[in-house]
Protein backbone atom coordinates (compact mmCIF):
# COMPACT_ATOMS: atom_id res chain seq x y z
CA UNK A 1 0.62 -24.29 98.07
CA UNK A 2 1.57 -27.96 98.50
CA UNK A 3 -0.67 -30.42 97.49
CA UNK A 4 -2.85 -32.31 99.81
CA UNK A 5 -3.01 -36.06 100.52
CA UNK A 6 -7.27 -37.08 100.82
CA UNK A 7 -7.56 -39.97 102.84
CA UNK A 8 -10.63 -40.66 101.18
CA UNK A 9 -12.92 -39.40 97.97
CA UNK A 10 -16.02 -41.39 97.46
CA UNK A 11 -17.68 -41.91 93.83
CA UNK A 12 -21.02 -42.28 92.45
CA UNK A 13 -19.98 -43.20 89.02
CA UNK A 14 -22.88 -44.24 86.08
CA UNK A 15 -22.47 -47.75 84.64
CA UNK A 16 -24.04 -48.86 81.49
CA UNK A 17 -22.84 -51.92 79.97
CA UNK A 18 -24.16 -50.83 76.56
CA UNK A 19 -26.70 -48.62 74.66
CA UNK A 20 -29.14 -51.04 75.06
CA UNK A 21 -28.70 -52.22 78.81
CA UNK A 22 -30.07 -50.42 81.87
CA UNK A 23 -27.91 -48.16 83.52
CA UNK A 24 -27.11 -47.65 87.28
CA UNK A 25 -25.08 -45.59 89.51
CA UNK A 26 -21.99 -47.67 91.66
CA UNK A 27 -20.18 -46.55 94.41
CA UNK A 28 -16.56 -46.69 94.86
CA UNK A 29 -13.51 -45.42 97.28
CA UNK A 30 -10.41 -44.27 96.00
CA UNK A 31 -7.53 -43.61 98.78
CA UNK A 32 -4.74 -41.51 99.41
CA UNK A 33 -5.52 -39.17 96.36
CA UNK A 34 -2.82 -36.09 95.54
CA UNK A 35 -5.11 -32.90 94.87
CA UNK A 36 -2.36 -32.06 91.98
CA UNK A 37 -3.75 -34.89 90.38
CA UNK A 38 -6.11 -34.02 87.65
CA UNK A 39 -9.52 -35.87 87.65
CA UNK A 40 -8.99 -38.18 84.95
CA UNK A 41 -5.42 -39.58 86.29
CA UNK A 42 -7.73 -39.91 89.71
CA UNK A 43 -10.23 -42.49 87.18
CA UNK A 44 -7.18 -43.78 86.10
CA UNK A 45 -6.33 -45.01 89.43
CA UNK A 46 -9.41 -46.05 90.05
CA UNK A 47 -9.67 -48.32 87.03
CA UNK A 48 -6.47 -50.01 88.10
CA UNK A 49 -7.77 -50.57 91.00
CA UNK A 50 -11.05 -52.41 89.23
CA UNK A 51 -8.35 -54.06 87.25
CA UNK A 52 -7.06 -55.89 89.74
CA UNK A 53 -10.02 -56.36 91.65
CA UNK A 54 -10.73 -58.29 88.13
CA UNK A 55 -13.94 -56.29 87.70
CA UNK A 56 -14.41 -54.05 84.57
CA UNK A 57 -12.84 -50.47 84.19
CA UNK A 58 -15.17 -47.56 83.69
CA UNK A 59 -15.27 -46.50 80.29
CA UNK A 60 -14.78 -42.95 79.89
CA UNK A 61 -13.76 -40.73 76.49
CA UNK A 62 -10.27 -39.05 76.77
CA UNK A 63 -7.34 -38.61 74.05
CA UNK A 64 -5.04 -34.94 74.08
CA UNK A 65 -5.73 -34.77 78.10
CA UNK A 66 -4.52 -30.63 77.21
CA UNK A 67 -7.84 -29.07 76.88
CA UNK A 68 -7.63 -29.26 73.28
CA UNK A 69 -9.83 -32.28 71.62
CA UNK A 70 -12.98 -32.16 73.82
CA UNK A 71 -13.19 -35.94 74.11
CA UNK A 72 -13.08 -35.46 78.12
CA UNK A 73 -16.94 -35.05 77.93
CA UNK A 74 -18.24 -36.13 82.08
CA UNK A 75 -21.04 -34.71 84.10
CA UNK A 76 -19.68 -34.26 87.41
CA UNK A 77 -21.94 -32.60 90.62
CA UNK A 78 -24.22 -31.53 88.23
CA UNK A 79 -21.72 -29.58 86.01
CA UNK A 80 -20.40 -30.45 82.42
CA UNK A 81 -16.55 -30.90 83.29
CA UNK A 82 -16.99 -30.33 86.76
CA UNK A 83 -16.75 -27.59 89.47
CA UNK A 84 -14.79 -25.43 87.27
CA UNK A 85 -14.63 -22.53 84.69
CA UNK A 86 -13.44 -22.48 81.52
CA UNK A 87 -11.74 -26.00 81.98
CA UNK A 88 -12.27 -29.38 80.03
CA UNK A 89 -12.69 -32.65 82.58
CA UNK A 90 -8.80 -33.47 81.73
CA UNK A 91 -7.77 -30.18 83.22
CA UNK A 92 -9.90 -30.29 86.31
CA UNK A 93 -7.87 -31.38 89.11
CA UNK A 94 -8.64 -32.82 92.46
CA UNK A 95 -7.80 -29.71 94.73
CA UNK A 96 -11.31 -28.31 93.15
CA UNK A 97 -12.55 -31.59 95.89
CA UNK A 98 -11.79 -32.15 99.61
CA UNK A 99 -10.95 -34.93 101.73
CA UNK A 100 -13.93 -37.62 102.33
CA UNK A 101 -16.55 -35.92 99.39
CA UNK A 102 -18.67 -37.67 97.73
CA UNK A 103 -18.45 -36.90 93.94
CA UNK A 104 -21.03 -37.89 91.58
CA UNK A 105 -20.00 -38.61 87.52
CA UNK A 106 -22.37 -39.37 84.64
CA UNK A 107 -22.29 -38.66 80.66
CA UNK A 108 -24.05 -36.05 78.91
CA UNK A 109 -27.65 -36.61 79.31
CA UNK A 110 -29.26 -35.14 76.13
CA UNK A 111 -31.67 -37.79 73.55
CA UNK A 112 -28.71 -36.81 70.73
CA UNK A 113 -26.20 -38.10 72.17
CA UNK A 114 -26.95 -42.30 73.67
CA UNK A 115 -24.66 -43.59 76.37
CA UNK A 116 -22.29 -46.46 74.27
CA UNK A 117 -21.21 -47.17 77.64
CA UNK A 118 -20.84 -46.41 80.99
CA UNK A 119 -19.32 -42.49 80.59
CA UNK A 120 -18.80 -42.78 76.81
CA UNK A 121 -21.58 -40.83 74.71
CA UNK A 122 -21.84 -41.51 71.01
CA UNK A 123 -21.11 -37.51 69.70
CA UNK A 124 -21.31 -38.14 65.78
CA UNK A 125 -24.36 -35.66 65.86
CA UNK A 126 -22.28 -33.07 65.67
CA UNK A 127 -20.05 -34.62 62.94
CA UNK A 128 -23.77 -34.53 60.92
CA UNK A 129 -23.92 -31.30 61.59
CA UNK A 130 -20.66 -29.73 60.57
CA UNK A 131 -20.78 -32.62 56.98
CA UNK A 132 -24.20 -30.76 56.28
CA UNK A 133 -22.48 -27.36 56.13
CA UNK A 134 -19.62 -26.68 58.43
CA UNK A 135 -17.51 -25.85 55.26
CA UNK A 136 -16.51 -23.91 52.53
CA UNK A 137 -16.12 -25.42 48.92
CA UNK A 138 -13.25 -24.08 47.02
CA UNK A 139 -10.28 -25.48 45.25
CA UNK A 140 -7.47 -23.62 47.15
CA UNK A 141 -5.10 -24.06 44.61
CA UNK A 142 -1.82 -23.07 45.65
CA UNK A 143 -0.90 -21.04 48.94
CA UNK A 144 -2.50 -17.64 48.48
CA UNK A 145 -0.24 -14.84 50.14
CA UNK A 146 -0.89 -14.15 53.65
CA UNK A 147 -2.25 -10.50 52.55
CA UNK A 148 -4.03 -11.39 49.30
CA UNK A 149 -7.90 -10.89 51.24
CA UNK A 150 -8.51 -7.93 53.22
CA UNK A 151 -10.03 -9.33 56.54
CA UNK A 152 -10.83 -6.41 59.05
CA UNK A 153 -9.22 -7.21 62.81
CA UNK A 154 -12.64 -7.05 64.23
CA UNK A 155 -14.00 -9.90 61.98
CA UNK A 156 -10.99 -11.77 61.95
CA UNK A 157 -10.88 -11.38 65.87
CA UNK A 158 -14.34 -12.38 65.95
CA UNK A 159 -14.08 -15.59 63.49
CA UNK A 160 -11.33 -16.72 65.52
CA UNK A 161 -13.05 -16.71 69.03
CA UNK A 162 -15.72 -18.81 67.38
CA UNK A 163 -13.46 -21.33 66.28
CA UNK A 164 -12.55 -21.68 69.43
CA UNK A 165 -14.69 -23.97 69.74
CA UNK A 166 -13.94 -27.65 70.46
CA UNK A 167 -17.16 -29.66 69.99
CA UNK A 168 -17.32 -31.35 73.66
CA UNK A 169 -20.61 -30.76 74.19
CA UNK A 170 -21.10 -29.02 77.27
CA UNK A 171 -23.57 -26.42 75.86
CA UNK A 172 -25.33 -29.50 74.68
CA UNK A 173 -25.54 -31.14 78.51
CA UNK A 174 -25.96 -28.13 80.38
CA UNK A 175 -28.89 -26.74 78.31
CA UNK A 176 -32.16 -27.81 79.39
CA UNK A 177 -33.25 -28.43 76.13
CA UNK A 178 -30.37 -30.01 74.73
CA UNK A 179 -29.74 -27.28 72.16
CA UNK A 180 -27.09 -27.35 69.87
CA UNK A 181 -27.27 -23.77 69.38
CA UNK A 182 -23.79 -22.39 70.57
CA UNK A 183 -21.80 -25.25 68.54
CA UNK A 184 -23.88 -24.60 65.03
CA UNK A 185 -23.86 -20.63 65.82
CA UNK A 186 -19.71 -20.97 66.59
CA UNK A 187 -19.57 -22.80 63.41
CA UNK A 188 -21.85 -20.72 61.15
CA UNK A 189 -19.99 -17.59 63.08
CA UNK A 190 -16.00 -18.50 62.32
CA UNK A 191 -17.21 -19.25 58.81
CA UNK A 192 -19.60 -15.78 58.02
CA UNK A 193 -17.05 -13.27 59.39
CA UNK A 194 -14.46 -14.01 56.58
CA UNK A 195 -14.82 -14.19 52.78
CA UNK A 196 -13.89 -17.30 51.94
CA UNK A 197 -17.31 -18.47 53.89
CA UNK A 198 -19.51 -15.92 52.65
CA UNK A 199 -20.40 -17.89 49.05
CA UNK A 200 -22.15 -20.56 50.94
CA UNK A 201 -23.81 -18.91 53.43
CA UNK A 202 -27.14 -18.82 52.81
CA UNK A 203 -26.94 -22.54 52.29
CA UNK A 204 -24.43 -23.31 55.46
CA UNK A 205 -27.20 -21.82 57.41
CA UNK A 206 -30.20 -23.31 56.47
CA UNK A 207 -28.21 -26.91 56.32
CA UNK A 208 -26.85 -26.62 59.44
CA UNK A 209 -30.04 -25.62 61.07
CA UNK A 210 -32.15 -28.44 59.86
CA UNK A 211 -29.89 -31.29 60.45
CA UNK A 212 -30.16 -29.68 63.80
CA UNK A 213 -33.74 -30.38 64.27
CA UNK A 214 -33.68 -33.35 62.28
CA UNK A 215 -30.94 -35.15 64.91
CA UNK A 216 -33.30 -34.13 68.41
CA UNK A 217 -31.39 -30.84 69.50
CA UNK A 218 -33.95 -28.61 71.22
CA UNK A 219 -34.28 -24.91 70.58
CA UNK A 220 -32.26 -22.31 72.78
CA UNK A 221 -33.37 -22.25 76.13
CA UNK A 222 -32.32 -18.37 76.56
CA UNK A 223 -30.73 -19.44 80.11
CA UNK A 224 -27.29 -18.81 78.81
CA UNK A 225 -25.92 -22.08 80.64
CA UNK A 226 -24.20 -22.88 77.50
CA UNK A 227 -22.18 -20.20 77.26
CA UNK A 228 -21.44 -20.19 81.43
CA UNK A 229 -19.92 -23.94 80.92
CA UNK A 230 -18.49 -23.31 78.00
CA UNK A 231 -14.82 -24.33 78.47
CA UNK A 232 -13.53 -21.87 75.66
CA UNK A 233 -16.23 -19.16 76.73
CA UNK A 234 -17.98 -19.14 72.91
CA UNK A 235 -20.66 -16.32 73.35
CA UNK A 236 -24.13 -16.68 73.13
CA UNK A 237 -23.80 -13.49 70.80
CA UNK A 238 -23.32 -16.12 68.22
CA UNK A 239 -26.56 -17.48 68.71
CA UNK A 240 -27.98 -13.73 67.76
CA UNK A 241 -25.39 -13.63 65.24
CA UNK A 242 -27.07 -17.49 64.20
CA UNK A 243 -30.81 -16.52 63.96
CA UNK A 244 -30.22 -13.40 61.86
CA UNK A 245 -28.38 -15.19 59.47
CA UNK A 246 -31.54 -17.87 59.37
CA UNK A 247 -33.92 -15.46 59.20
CA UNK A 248 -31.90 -13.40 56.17
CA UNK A 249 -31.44 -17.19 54.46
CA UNK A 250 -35.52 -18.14 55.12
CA UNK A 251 -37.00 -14.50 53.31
CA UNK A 252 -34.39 -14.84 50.69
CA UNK A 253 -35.74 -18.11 49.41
């Protein structure tokens, strides 16, 4: 199918000059759009267009623009990377939009995570996280054969679907409690299911989970939104898989 040509999309786009400031909600008009453009090229455009307006660009998080880093982290209609599944915001693109909508974009909304500015959330919560156990400590030494650790398919399948995982943040925004529960269960997951993680796994566990509390995650809403805008589709199995594990870790003290 060719691409279209919109006359006209209309934006709704949050502003925030700082963490500090007061944030609002500005309307702009971008023209004679390409729906084969993704949505981020379409901001692009629109920031040029601010540029030489000599007004300020919108401030928005983006680096691989493949899917891969999760940096692409926007709140669009109401959905964490937009009207889309299993997509990041850098590989949404404008055919998912028709001529003359209005689109609404914001940042994550969740207490861990304060605007920096405009679309830009600060994210190091879940560097905390992963420092207070998302690791194993071993001295490697040199490369072990490829064979050397028997890993059955299923866990190794299993481990690898969890680390999947990129860290965006959608489970995060589209959880009404701002859990942190898929991320820390993907995490705790990809590590568990192999043997090199097992050592530390009481400890992983119970680190992990407390940092969690201590940064302002809330506790799993059971909805499974996290797992629906996942953009890697991590299952919420993980989350069972999670609470076992703390629960095995807590009685074992």
């Amino acid at each position: 199918m060719a691409d279209q040509i919109f006359k006209k999309i209309y934006l709704k786009v949050w502003r925030q000059k700082n963490a500090v400031s007061k944030g609002r909600f500005e309307k702009y008009t971008v023209e004679n759009i390409s729906s084969g453009l993704s949505f981020l090229e379409m901001l692009d455009i629109l920031n040029n267009q601010l540029i030489e307006e000599n007004k300020d660009p919108i401030a928005f998080d983006h680096d691989c623009r493949e899917g891969i880093c999760g940096a692409c982290s926007l709140y669009i209609n109401g959905r964490p990377h937009g009207p889309d599944d299993e997509v990041t915001t850098c590989q949404l693109h404008m055919r998912k939009f028709n001529d003359g909508d209005t689109i609404t974009v914001e940042p994550w909304r969740a207490g861990a995570f304060p605007v920096i500015k405009d679309l830009i959330v600060d994210r190091n919560a879940f560097e905390k996280i992963l420092q207070a156990g998302g690791f194993i400590s071993v001295n490697t030494g040199g490369v072990p054969d490829a064979n050397a650790i028997p890993v059955s398919p299923d866990d190794a399948e299993e481990a690898m679907d969890a680390a999947a995982c990129i860290g965006c943040g959608a489970c995060v925004a589209a959880c009404k409690n701002s859990s942190a529960m898929l991320f820390v269960s993907a995490k705790v997951s990809h590590l568990m299911k192999l043997p090199q993680g097992k050592p530390e796994a009481k400890r992983r566990v119970l680190s992990m989970m407390a940092k969690m509390d201590e940064l302002g995650f809330g506790s799993c809403s059971n909805t499974g939104a996290c797992e629906a805008e996942c953009p890697k589709k991590i299952s919420i199995t993980n989350i069972a898989r999670l609470n076992r594990e703390f629960l095995k870790a807590k009685f074992s003290e």
